[in-house]
Protein backbone atom coordinates (compact mmCIF):
# COMPACT_ATOMS: atom_id res chain seq x y z
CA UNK A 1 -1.25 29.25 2.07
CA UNK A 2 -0.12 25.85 1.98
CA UNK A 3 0.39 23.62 -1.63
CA UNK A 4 1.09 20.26 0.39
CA UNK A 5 -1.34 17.98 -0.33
CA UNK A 6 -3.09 15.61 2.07
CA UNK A 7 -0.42 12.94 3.30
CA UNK A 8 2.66 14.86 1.40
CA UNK A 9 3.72 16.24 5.12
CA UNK A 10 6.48 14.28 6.82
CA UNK A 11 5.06 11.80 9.34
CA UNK A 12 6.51 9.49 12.41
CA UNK A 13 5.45 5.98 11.38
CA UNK A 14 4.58 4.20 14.32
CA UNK A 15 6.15 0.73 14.44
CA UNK A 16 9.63 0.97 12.20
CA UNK A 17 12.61 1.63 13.47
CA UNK A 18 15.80 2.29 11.39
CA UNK A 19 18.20 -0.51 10.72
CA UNK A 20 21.31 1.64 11.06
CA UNK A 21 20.73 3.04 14.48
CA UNK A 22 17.62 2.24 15.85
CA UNK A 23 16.15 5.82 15.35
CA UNK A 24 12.41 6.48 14.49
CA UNK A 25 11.48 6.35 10.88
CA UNK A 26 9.39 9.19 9.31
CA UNK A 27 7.55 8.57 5.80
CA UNK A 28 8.57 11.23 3.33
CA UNK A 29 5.71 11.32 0.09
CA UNK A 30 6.47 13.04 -2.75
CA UNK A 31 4.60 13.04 -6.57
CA UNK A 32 6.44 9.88 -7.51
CA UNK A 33 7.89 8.19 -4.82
CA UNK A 34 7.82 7.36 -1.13
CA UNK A 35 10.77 6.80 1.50
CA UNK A 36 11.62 6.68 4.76
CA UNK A 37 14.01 9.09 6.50
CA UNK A 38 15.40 8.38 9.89
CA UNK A 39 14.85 11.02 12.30
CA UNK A 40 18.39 10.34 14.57
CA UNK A 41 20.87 9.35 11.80
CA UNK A 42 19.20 10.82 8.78
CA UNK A 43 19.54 8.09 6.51
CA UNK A 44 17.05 7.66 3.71
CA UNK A 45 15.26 4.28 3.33
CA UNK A 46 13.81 1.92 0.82
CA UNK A 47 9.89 1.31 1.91
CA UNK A 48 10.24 -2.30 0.47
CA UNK A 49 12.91 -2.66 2.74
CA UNK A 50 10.30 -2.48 5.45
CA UNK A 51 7.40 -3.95 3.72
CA UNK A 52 6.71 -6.51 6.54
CA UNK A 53 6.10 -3.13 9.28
CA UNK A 54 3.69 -1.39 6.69
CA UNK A 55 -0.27 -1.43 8.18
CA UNK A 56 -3.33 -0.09 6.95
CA UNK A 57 -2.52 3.47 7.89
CA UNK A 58 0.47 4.14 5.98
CA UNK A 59 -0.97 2.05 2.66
CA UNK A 60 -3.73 4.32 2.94
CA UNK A 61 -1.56 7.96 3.06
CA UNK A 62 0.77 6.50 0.19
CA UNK A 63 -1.94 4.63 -1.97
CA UNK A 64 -1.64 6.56 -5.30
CA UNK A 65 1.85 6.82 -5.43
CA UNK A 66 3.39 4.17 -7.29
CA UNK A 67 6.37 2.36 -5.44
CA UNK A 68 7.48 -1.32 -4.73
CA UNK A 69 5.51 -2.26 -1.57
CA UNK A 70 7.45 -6.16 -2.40
């Protein structure tokens, strides 16, 4: 039995790459917050830091969380 909510997986987000070594991004959700983990380097990252890259998609699987999107 799983307790992972809809969206709270880890997913590739298509379209962001990470700004330390060019590695592709994946979109960690939790209760309260939302980052982005690079799948080469493993460096965390700040969504805002990427706000110009986020589409519909990813609004949509992080839209009740509460996080700067500026």
């Amino acid at each position: 039995m799983t307790f992972w909510g809809k969206g709270r997986e880890p997913r590739l987000v298509s379209g962001m790459r990470c700004s330390k070594c060019d590695g592709p991004l994946v979109r960690i959700r939790r209760c309260t917050e939302v980052f982005l983990r690079c799948e080469r380097c493993g460096a965390r990252l700040e969504v805002r830091d990427y706000a110009r890259y986020i589409d519909d998609s990813f609004e949509e699987d992080v839209a009740h969380v509460p996080m700067d999107r500026i």
